[in-house]
N, C-alpha and C. Protein backbone atom coordinates (compact mmCIF):
# COMPACT_ATOMS: atom_id res chain seq x y z
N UNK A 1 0.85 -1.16 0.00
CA UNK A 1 0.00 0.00 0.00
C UNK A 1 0.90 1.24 0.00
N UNK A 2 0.77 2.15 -1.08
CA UNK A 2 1.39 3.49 -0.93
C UNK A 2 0.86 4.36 0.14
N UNK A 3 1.80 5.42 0.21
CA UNK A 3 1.23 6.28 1.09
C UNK A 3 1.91 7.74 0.32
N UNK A 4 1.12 8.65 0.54
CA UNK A 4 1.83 9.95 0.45
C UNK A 4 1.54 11.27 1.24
N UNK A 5 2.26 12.02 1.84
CA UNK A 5 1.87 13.39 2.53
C UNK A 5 0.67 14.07 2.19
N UNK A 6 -0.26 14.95 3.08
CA UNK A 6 -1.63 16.03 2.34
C UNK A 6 -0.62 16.83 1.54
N UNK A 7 0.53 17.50 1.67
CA UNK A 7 0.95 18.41 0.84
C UNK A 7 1.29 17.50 -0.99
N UNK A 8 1.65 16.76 -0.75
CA UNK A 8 2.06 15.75 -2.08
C UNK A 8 0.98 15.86 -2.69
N UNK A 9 0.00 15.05 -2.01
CA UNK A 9 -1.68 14.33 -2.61
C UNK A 9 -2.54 16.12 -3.36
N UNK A 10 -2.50 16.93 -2.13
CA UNK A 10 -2.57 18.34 -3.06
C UNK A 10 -2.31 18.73 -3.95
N UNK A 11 -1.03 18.91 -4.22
CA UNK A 11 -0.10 19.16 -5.42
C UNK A 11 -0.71 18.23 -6.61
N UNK A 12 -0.90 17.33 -6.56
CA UNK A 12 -1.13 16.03 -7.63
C UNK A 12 -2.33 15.42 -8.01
N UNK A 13 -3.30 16.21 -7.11
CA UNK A 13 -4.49 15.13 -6.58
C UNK A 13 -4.62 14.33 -7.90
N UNK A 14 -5.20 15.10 -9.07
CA UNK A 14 -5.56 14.26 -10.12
C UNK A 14 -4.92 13.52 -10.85
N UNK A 15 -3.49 13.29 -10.57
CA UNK A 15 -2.82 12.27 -10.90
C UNK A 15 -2.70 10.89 -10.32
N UNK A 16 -2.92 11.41 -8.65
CA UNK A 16 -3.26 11.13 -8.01
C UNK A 16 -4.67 9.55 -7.69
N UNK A 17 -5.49 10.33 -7.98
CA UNK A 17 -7.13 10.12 -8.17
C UNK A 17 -6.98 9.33 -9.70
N UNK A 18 -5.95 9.71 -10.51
CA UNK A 18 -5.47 8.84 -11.84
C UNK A 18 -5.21 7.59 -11.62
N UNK A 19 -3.74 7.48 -10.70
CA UNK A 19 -3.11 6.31 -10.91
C UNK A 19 -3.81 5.78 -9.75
N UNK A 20 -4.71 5.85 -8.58
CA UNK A 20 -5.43 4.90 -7.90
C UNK A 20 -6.48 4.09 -9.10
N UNK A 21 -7.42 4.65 -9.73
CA UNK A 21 -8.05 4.26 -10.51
C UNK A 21 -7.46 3.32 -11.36
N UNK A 22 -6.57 3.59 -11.99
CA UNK A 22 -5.82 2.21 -12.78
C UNK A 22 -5.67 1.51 -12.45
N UNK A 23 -4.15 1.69 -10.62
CA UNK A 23 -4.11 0.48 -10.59
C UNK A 23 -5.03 -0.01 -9.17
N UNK A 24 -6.32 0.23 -8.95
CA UNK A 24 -7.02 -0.25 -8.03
C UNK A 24 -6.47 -0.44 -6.79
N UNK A 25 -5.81 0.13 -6.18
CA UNK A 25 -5.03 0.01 -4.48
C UNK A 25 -5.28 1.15 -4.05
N UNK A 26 -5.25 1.15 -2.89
CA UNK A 26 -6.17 2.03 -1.80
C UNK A 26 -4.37 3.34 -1.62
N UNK A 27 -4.36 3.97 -1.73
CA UNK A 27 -3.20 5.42 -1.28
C UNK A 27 -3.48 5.67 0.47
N UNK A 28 -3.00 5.70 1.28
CA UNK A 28 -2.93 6.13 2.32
C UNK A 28 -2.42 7.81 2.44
N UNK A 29 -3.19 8.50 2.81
CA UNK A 29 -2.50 10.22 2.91
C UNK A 29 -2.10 10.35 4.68
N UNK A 30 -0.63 10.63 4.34
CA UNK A 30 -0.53 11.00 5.65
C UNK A 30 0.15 12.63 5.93
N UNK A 31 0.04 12.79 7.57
CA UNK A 31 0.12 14.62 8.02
C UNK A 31 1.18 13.85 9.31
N UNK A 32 2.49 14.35 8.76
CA UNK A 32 3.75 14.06 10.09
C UNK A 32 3.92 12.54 10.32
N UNK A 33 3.89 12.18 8.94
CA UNK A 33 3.97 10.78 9.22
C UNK A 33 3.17 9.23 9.62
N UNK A 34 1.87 10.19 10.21
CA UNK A 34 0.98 9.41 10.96
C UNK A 34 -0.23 9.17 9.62
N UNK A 35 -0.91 8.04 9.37
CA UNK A 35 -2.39 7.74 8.99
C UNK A 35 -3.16 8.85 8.91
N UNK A 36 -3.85 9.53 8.00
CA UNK A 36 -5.27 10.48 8.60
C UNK A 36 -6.25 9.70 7.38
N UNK A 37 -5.64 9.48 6.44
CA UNK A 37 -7.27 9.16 5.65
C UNK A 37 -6.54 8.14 4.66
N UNK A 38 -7.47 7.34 3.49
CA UNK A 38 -7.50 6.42 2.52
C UNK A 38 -7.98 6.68 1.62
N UNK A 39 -7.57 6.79 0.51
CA UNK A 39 -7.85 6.97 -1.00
C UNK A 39 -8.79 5.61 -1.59
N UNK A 40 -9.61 5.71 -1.59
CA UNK A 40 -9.82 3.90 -2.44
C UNK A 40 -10.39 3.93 -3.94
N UNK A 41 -10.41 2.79 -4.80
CA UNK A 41 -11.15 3.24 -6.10
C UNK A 41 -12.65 2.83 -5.66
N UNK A 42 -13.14 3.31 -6.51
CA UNK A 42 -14.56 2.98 -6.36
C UNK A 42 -15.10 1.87 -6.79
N UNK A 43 -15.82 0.76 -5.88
CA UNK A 43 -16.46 -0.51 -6.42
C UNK A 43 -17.91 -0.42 -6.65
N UNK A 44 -18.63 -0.70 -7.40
CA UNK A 44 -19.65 -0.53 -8.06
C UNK A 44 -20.17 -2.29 -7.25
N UNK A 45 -21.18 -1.76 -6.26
CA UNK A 45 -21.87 -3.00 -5.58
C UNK A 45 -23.11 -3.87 -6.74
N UNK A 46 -22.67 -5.11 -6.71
CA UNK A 46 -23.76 -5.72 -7.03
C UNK A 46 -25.17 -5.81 -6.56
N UNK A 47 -26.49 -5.46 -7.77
CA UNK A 47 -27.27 -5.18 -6.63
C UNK A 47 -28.14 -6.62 -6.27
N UNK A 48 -27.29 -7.37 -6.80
CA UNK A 48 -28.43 -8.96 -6.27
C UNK A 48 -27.40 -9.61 -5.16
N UNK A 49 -26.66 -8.60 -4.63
CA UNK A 49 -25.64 -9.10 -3.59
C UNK A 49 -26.58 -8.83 -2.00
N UNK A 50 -27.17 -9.19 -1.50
CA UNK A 50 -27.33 -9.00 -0.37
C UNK A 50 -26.37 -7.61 0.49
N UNK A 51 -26.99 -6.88 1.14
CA UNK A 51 -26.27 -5.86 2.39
C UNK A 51 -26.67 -6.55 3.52
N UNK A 52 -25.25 -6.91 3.87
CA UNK A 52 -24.42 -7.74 5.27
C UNK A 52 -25.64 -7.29 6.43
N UNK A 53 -26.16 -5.90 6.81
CA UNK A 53 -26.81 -5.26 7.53
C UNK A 53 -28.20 -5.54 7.09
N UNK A 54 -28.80 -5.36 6.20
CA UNK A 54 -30.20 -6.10 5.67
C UNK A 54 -30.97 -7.01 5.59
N UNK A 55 -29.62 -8.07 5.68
CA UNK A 55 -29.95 -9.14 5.00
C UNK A 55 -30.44 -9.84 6.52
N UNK A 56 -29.82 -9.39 7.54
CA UNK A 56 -30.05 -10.05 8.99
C UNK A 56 -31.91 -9.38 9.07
N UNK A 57 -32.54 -8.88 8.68
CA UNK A 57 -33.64 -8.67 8.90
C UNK A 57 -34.42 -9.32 8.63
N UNK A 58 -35.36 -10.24 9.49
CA UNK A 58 -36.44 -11.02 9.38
C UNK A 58 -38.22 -10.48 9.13
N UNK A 59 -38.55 -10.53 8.36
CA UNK A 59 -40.41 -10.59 8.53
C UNK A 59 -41.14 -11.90 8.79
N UNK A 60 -42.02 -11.28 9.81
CA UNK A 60 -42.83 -12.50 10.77
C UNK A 60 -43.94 -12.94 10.19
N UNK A 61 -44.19 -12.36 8.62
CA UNK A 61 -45.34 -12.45 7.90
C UNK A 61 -44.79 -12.33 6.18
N UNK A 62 -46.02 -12.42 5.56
CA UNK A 62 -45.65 -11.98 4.26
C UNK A 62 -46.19 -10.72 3.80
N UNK A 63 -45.33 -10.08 3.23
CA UNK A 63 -45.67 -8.81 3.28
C UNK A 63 -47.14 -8.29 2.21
N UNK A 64 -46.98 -9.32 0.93
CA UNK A 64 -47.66 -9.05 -0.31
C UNK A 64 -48.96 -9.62 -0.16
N UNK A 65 -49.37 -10.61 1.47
CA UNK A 65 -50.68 -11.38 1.85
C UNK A 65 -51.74 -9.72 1.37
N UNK A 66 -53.39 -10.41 1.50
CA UNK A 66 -54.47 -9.61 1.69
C UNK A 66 -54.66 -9.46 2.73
N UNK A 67 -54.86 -8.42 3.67
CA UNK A 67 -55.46 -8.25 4.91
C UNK A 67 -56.98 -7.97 4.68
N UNK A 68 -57.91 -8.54 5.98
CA UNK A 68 -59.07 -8.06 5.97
C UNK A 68 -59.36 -6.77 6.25
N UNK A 69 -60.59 -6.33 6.07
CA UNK A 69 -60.83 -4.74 5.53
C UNK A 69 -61.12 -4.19 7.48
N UNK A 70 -60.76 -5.35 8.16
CA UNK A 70 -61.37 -4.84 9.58
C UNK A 70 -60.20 -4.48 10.02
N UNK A 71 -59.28 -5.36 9.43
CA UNK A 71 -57.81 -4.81 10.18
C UNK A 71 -56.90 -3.38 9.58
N UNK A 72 -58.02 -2.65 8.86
CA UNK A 72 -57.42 -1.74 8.94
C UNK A 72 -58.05 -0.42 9.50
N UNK A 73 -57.50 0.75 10.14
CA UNK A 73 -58.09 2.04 10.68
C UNK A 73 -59.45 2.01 10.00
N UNK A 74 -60.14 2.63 10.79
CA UNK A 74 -61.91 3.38 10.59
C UNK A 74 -61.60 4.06 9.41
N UNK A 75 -60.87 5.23 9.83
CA UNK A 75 -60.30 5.99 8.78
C UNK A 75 -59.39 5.85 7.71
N UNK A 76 -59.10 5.27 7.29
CA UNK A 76 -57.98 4.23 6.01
C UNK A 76 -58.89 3.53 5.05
N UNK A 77 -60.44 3.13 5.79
CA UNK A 77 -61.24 2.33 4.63
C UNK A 77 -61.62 2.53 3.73
């Protein structure tokens, strides 16, 4: 994994923002040496992929059933 200074990544960004895109690896920017942020390319999610967070959600019913006309509000009928 590369890394380069905020003053470097400034100077360059779009060369920058270039050569991540090609070669797909994440740039690390660092301030005094230390970590502050990550460059990444962008992945384009599949959308018949399940979300990790979603997918744990259960329904206790089916959603697309008919309900009877009693079970719904006075006012809704």
């Amino acid at each position: 994994m590369k890394s380069m200074s905020v003053h470097e990544v400034k100077a360059q960004l779009s060369s920058v923002l270039q050569a991540v895109e090609k070669s797909g690896e994440t740039l690390v920017v660092c301030r005094h040496g230390k970590p502050i942020a990550d460059i990444t390319p962008h992945r384009q999610r599949s959308r018949t992929e399940l979300h990790p967070v979603m997918s744990k959600i259960k329904i206790g019913y089916d959603p697309v059933e008919e309900i009877e006309e009693d079970a719904w509000p006075e006012e809704s009928r």
